[in-house]
C-alpha atoms as a PDB file:
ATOM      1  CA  UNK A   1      10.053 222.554  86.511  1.00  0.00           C
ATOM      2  CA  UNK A   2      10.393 219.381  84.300  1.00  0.00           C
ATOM      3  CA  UNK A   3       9.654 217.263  86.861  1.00  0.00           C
ATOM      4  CA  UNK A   4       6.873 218.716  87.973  1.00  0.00           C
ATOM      5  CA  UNK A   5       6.004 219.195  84.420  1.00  0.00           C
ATOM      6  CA  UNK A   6       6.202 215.382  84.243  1.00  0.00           C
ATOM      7  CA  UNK A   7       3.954 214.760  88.184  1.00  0.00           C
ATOM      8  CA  UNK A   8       1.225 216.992  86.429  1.00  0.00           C
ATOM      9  CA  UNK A   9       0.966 215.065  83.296  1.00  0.00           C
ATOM     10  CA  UNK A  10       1.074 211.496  84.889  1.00  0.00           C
ATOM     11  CA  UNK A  11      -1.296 213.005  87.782  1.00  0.00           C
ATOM     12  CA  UNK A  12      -3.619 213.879  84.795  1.00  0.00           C
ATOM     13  CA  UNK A  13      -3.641 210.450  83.214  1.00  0.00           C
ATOM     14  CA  UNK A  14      -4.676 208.911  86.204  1.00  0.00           C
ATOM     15  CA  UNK A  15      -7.770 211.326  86.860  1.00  0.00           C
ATOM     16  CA  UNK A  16      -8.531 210.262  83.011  1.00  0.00           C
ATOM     17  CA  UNK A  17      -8.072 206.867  83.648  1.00  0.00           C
ATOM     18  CA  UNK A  18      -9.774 206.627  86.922  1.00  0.00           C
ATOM     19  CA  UNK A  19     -12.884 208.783  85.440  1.00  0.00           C
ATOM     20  CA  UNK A  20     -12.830 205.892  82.495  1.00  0.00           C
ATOM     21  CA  UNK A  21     -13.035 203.246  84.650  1.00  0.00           C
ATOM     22  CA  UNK A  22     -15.905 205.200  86.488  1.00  0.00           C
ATOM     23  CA  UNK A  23     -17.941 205.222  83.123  1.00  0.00           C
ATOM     24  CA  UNK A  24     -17.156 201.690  82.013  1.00  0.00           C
ATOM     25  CA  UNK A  25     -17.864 199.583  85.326  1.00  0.00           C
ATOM     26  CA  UNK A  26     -21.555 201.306  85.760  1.00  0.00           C
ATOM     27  CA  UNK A  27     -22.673 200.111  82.426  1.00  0.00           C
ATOM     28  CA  UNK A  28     -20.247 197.216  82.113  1.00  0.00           C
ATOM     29  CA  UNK A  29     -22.474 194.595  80.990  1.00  0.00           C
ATOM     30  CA  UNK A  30     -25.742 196.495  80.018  1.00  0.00           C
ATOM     31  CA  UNK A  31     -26.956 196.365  76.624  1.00  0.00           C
ATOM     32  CA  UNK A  32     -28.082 199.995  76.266  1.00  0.00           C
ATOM     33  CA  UNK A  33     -24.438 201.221  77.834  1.00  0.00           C
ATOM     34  CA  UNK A  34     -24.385 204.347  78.485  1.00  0.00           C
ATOM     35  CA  UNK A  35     -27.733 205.397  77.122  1.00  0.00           C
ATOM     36  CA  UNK A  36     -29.371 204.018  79.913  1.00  0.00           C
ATOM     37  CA  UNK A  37     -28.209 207.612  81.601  1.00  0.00           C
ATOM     38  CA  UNK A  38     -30.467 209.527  79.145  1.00  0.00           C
ATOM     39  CA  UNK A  39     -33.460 207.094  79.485  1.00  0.00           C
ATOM     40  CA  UNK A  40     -33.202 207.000  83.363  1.00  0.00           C
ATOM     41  CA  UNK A  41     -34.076 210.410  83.934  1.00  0.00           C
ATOM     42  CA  UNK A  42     -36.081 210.598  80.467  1.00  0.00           C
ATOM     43  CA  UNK A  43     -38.904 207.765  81.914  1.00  0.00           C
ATOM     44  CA  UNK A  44     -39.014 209.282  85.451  1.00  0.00           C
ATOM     45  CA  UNK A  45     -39.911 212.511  83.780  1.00  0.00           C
ATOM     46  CA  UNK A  46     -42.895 210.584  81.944  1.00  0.00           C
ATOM     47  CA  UNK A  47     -43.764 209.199  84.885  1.00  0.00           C
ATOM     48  CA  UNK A  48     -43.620 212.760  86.894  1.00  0.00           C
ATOM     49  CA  UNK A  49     -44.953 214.747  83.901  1.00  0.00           C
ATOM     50  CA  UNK A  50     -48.319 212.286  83.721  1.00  0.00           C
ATOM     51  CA  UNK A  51     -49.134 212.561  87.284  1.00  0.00           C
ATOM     52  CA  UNK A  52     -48.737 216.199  87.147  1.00  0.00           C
ATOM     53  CA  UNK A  53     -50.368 216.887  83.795  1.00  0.00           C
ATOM     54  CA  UNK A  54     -52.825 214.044  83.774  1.00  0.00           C
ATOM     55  CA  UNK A  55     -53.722 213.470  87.330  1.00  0.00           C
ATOM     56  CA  UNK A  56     -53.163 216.370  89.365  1.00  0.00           C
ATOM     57  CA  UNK A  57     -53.627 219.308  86.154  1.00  0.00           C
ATOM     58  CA  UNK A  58     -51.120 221.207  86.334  1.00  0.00           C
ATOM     59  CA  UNK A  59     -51.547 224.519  83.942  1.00  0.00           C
ATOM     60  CA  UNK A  60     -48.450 225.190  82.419  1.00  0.00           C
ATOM     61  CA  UNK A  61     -47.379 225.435  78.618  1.00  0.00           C
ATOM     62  CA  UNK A  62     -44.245 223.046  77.668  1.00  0.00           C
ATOM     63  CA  UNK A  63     -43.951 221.032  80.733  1.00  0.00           C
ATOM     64  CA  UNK A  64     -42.095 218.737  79.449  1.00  0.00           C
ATOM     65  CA  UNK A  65     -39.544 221.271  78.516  1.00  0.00           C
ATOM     66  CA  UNK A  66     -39.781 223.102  82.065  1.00  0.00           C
ATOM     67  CA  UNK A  67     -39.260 219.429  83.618  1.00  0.00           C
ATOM     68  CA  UNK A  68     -36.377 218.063  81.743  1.00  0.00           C
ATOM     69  CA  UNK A  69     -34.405 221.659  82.003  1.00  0.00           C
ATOM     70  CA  UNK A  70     -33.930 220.873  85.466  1.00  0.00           C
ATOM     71  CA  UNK A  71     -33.924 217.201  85.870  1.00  0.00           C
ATOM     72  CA  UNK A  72     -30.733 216.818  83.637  1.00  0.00           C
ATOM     73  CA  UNK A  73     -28.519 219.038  86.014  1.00  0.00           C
ATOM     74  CA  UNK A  74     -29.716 217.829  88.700  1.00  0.00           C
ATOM     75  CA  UNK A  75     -29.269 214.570  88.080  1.00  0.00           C
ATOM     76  CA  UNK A  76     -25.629 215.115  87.261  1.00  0.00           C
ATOM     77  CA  UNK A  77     -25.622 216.233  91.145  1.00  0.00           C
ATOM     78  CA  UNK A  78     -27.437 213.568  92.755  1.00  0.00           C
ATOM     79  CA  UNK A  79     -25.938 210.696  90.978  1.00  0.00           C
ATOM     80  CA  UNK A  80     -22.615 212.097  91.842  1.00  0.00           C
ATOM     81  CA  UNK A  81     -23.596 212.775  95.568  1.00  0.00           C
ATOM     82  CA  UNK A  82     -24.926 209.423  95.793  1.00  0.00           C
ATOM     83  CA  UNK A  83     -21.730 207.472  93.636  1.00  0.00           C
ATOM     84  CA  UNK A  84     -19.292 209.338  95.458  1.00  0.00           C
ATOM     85  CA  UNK A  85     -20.675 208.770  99.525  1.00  0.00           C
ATOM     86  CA  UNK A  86     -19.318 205.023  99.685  1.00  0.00           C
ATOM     87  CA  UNK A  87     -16.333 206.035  96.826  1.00  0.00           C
ATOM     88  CA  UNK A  88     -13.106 206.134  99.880  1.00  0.00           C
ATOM     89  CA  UNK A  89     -14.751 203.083 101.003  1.00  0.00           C
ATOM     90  CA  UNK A  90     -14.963 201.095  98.450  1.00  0.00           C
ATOM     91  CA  UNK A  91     -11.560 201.901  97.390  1.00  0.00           C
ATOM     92  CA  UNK A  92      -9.751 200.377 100.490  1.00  0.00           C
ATOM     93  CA  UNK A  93      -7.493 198.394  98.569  1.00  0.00           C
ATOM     94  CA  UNK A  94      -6.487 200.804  95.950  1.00  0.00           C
ATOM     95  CA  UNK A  95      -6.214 203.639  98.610  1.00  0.00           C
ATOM     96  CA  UNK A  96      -4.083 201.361 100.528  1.00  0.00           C
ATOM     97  CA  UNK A  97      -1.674 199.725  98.339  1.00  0.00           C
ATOM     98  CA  UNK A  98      -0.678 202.814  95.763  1.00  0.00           C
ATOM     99  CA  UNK A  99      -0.136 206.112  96.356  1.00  0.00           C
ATOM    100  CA  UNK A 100      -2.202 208.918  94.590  1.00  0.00           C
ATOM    101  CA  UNK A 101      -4.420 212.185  95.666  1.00  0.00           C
ATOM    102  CA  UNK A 102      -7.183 210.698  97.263  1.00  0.00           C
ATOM    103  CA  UNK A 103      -9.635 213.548  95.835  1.00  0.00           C
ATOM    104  CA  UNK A 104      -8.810 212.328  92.718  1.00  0.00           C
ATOM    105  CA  UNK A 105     -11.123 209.253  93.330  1.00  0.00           C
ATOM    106  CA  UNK A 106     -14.082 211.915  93.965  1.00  0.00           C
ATOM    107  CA  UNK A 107     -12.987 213.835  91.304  1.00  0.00           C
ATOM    108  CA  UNK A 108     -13.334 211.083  88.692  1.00  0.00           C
ATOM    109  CA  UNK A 109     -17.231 210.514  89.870  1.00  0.00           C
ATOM    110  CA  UNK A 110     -18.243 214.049  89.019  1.00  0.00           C
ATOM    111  CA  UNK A 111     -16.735 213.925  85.868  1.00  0.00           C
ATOM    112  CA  UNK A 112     -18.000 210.651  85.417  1.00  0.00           C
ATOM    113  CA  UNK A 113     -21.362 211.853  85.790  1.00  0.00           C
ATOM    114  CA  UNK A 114     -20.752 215.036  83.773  1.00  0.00           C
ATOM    115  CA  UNK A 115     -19.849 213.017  80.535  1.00  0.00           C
ATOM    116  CA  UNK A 116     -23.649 211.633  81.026  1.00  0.00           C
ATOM    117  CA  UNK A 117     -24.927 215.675  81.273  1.00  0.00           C
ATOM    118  CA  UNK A 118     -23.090 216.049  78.074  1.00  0.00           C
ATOM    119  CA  UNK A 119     -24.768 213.480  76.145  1.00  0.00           C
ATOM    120  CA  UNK A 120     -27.983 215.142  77.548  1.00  0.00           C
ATOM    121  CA  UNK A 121     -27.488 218.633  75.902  1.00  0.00           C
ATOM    122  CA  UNK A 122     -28.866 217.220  72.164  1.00  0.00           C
ATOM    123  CA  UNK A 123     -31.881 216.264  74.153  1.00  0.00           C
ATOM    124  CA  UNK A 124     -32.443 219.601  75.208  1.00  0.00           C
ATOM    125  CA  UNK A 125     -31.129 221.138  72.093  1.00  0.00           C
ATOM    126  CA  UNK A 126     -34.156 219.464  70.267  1.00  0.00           C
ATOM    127  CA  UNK A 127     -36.630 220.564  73.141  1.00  0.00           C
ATOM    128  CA  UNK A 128     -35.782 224.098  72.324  1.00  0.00           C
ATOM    129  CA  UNK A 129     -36.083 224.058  68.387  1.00  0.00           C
ATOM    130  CA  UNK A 130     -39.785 222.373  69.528  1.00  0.00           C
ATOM    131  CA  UNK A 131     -40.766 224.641  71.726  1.00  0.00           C
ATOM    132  CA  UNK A 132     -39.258 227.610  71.545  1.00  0.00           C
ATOM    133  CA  UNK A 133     -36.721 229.268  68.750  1.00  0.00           C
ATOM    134  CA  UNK A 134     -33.766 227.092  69.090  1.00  0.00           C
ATOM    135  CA  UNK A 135     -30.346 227.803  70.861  1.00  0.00           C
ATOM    136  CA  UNK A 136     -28.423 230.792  70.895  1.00  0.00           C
ATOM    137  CA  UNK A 137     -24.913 232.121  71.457  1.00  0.00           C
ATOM    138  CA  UNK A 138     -26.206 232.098  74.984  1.00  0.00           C
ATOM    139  CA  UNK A 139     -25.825 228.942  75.541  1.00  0.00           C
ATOM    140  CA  UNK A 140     -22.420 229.096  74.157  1.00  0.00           C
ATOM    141  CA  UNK A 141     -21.277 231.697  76.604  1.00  0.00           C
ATOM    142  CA  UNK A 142     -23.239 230.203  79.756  1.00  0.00           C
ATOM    143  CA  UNK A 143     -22.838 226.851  79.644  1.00  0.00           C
ATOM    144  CA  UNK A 144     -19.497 226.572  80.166  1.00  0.00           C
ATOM    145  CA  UNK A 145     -19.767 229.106  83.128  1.00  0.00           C
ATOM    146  CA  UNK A 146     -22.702 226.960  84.469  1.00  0.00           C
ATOM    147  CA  UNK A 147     -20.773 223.559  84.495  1.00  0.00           C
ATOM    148  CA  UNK A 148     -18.289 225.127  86.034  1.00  0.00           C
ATOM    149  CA  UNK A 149     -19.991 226.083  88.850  1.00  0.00           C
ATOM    150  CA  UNK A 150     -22.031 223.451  89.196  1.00  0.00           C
ATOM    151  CA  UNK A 151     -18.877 221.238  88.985  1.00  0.00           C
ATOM    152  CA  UNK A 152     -17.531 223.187  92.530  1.00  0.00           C
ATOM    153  CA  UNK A 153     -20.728 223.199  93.971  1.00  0.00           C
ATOM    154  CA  UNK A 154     -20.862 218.907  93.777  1.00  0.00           C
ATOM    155  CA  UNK A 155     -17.126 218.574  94.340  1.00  0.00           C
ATOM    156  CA  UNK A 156     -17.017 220.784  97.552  1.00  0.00           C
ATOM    157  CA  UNK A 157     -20.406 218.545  98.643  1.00  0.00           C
ATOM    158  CA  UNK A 158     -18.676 214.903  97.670  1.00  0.00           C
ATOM    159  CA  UNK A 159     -15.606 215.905  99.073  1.00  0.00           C
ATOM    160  CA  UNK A 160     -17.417 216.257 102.189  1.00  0.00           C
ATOM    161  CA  UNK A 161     -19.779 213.839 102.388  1.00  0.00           C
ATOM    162  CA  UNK A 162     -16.919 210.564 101.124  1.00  0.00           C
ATOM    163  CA  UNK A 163     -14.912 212.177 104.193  1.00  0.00           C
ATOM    164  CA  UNK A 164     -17.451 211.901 106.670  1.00  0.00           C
ATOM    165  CA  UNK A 165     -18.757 208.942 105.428  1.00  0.00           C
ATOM    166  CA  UNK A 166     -15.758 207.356 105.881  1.00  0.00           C
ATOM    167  CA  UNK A 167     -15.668 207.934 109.764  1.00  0.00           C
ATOM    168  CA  UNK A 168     -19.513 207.414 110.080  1.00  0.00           C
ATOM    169  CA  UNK A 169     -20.734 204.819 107.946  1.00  0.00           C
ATOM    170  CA  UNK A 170     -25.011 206.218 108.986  1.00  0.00           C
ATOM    171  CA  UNK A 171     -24.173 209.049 106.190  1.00  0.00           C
ATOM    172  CA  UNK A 172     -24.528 206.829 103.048  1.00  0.00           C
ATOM    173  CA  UNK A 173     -28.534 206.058 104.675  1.00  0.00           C
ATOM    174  CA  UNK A 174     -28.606 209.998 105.665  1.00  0.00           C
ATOM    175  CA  UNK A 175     -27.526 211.116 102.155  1.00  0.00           C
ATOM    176  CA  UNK A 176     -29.944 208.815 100.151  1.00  0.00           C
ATOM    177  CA  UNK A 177     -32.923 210.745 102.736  1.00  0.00           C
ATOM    178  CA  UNK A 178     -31.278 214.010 102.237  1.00  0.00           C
ATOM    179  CA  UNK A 179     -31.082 214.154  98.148  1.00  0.00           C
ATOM    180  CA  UNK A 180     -34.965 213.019  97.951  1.00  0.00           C
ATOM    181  CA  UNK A 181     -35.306 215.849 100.241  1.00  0.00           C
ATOM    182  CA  UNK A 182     -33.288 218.095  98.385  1.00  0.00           C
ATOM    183  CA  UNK A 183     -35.280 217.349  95.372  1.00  0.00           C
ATOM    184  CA  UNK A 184     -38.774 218.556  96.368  1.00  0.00           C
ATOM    185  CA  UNK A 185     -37.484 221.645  97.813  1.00  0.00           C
ATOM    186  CA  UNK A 186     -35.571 222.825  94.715  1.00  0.00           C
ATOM    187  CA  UNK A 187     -37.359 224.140  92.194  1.00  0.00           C
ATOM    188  CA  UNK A 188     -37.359 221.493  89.397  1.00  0.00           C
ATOM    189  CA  UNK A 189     -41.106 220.481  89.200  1.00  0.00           C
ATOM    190  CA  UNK A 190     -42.082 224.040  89.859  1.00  0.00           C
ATOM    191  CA  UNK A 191     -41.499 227.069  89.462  1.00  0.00           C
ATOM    192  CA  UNK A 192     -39.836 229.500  92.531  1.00  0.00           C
ATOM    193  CA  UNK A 193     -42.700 231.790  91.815  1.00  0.00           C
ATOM    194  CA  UNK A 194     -45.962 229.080  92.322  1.00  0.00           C
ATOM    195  CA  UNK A 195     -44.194 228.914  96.152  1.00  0.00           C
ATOM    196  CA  UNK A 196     -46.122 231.465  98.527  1.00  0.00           C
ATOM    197  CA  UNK A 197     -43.807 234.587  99.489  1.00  0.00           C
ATOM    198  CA  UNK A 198     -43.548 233.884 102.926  1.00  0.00           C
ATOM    199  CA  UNK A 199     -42.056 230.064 101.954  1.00  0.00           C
ATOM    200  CA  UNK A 200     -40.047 231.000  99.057  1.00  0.00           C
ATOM    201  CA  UNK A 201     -37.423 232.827 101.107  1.00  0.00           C
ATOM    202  CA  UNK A 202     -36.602 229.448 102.782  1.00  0.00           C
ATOM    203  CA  UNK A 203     -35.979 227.882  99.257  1.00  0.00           C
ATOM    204  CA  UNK A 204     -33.870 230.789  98.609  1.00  0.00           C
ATOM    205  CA  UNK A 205     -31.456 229.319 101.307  1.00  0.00           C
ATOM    206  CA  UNK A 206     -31.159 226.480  99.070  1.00  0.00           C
ATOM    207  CA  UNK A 207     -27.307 226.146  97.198  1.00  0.00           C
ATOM    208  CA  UNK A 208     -28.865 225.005  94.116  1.00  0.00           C
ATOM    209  CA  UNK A 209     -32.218 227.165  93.527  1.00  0.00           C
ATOM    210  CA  UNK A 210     -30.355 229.677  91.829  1.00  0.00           C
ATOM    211  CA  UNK A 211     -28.403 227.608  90.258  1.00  0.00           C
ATOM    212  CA  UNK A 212     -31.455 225.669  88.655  1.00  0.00           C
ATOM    213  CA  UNK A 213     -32.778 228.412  87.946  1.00  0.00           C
ATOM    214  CA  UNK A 214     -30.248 229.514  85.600  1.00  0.00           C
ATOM    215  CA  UNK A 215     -30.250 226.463  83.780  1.00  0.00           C
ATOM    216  CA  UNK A 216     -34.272 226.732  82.960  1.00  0.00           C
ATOM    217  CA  UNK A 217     -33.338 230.189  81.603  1.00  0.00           C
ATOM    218  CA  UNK A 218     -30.739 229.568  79.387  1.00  0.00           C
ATOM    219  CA  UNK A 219     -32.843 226.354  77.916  1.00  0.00           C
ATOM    220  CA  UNK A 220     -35.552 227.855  77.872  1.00  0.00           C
ATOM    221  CA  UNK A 221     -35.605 231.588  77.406  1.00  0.00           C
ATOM    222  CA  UNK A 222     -31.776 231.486  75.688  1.00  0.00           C
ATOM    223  CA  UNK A 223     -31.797 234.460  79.022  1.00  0.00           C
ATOM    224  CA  UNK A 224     -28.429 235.088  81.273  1.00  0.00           C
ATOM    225  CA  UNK A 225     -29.585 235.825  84.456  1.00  0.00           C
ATOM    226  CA  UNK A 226     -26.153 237.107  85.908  1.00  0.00           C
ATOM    227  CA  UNK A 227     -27.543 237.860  89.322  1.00  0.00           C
ATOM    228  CA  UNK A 228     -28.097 234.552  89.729  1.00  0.00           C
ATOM    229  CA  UNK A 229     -25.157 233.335  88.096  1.00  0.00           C
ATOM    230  CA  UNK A 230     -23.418 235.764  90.132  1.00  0.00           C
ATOM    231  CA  UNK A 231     -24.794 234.283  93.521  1.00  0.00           C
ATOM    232  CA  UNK A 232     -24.632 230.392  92.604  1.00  0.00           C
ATOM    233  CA  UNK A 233     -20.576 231.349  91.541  1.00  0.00           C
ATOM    234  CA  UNK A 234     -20.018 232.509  95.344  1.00  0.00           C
ATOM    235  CA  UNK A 235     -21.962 229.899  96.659  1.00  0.00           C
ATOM    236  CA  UNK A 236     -19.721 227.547  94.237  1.00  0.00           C
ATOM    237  CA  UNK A 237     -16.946 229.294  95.752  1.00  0.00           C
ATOM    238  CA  UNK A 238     -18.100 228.797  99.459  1.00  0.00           C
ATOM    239  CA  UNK A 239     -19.094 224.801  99.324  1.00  0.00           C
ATOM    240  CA  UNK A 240     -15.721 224.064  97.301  1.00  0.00           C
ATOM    241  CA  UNK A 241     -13.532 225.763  99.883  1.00  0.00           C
ATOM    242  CA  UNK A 242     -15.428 223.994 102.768  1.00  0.00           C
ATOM    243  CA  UNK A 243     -15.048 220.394 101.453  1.00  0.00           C
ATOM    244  CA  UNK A 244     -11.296 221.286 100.419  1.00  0.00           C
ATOM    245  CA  UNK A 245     -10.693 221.823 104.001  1.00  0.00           C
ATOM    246  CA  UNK A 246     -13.047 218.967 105.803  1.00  0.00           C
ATOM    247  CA  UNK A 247     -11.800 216.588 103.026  1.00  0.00           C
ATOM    248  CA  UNK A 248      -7.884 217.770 103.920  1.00  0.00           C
ATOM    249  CA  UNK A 249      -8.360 217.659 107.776  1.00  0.00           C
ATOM    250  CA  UNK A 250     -10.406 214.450 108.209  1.00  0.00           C
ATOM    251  CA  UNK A 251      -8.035 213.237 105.496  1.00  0.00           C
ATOM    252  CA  UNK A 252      -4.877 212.368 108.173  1.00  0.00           C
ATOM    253  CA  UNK A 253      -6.336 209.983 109.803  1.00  0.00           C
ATOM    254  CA  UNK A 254      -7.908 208.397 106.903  1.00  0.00           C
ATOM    255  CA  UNK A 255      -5.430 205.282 107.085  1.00  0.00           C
ATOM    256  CA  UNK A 256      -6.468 204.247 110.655  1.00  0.00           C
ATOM    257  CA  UNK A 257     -10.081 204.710 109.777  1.00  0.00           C
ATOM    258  CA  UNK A 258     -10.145 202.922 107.016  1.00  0.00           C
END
C-alpha cells in the first residue's frame, strides 16, 4: 500500500507539472500572459455581439450576458479539442524516451484550459450583479457539478480524437472543420427555443446543448435545471467511457505508429 501510496503521489506531480508546462509555453513570451485567454474570447464576443445587435437586430435584452454565458465554456472545450488533436504527436520524444500514462499528456490540456475558465468566472460574476441580482448559492452547488461534467465530456472527446489522430494525421484538418461546425449548431448565439420545432430535435442530439444550456441558467437565472444536468451527466458518462476504451485499444500500437 506504501508503494502505491508513493506511484500515486509521484503520478500526481507529474499531471501538475505537465499541466504547468501546458500553461506556461502558450503564453511564454506574451506580454499580456495569461490574460490574453479572457480577452480572446472577450473581443470575438464584441465582434459577434455588433453584427448581431447592430447589423442584423437581434431583439433580445442582455446579450452580452446571454453571449458570454456560453462562449466561456465553450471555449474551455474547443481550445482543449483543438490543443489536444496534435498533443501524442508532438510529444514523440517525451513519449518515447520516459515512461508515464500517456493520457496524462491529454489530461494536462483540459486542465490547462480549465485554469483559463476559472479566471473567467469574475467576468461573469460581474455580468450578473449588472444585469441581473448577483450570484447565488446556486452557483456554489452547480458549478462544481458542471465542471465536472464538462471535464468528462472533453476528456472522453480528446482522448479520442489525439488517438486517432495519431494513426490518421487528416483529423487535426477534420477537427478544426468539425468545432466551427459544432459551434453554430449549439446553442451559444441563440437560444434552443428561436430554432423551429421540427429542427430543434436535431440540436437536441447534440452532447453539449444541454450542457450549455445549463450553464446560461445558472449565470443567468441562478436556476438548476437538473433534467438537464441529469442528461449532460450520462452523456458525460457515455463519451468518457468511449474514449477510455478507443484511447486504451489504439493505444498498443502507439509505439510503431508513432
Amino acid at each position: 500500500m506504501l508503494i502505491a501510496s508513493k506511484e500515486f503521489v509521484r503520478k500526481k506531480d507529474l499531471l501538475v507539472l505537465l499541466t504547468k508546462k501546458e500553461i506556461t509555453l502558450k503564453y511564454k513570451r506574451t506580454f499580456l500572459g495569461i490574460i490574453w485567454s479572457l480577452l480572446n474570447p472577450i473581443l470575438f464576443s464584441i465582434v459577434l455581439i455588433i453584427a448581431f445587435k447592430i447589423f442584423l437586430r437581434i431583439q433580445m435584452e442582455n446579450y452580452a450576458f446571454f453571449f458570454l454565458s456560453a462562449l466561456f465554456p465553450w471555449n474551455w472545450f474547443s481550445a482543449s479539442v483543438i490543443i489536444s488533436t496534435g498533443t501524442l504527436i508532438g510529444n514523440v520524444n517525451l513519449l518515447k524516451r520516459i515512461r508515464f500514462p500517456r493520457h496524462f499528456l491529454i489530461l494536462a490540456v483540459v486542465l490547462a484550459q480549465l485554469v483559463n475558465f476559472i479566471f473567467a468566472l469574475p467576468i461573469l460574476v460581474a455580468l450578473s450583479w449588472y444585469y441581473a441580482n448577483g450570484p447565488s448559492i446556486n452557483w456554489i452547488l452547480s458549478i462544481p457539478i458542471l465542471v465536472i461534467i464538462q471535464f468528462g465530456v472533453i476528456t472522453g472527446i480528446c482522448l479520442i480524437i489525439s488517438m486517432v489522430n495519431a494513426y490518421f494525421r487528416d483529423m487535426e484538418y477534420i477537427v478544426g472543420i468539425a468545432i466551427n461546425l459544432l459551434f453554430w449548431i449549439t446553442p451559444i448565439i441563440f437560444p434552443l427555443n428561436a430554432i423551429p420545432e421540427k429542427y430543434r430535435s436535431y440540436l437536441i442530439l447534440n452532447p453539449l446543448t444541454y450542457l450549455i444550456n445549463s450553464w446560461r441558467d445558472i449565470f443567468m437565472s441562478n436556476l438548476i435545471n437538473w433534467n438537464n444536468i441529469g442528461i449532460a451527466f450520462v452523456t458525460s458518462l457515455l463519451v468518457l467511457f468511449l474514449g477510455i476504451l478507443i484511447f486504451r485499444h489504439l493505444g498498443r500500437k502507439l509505439d510503431e505508429v508513432l
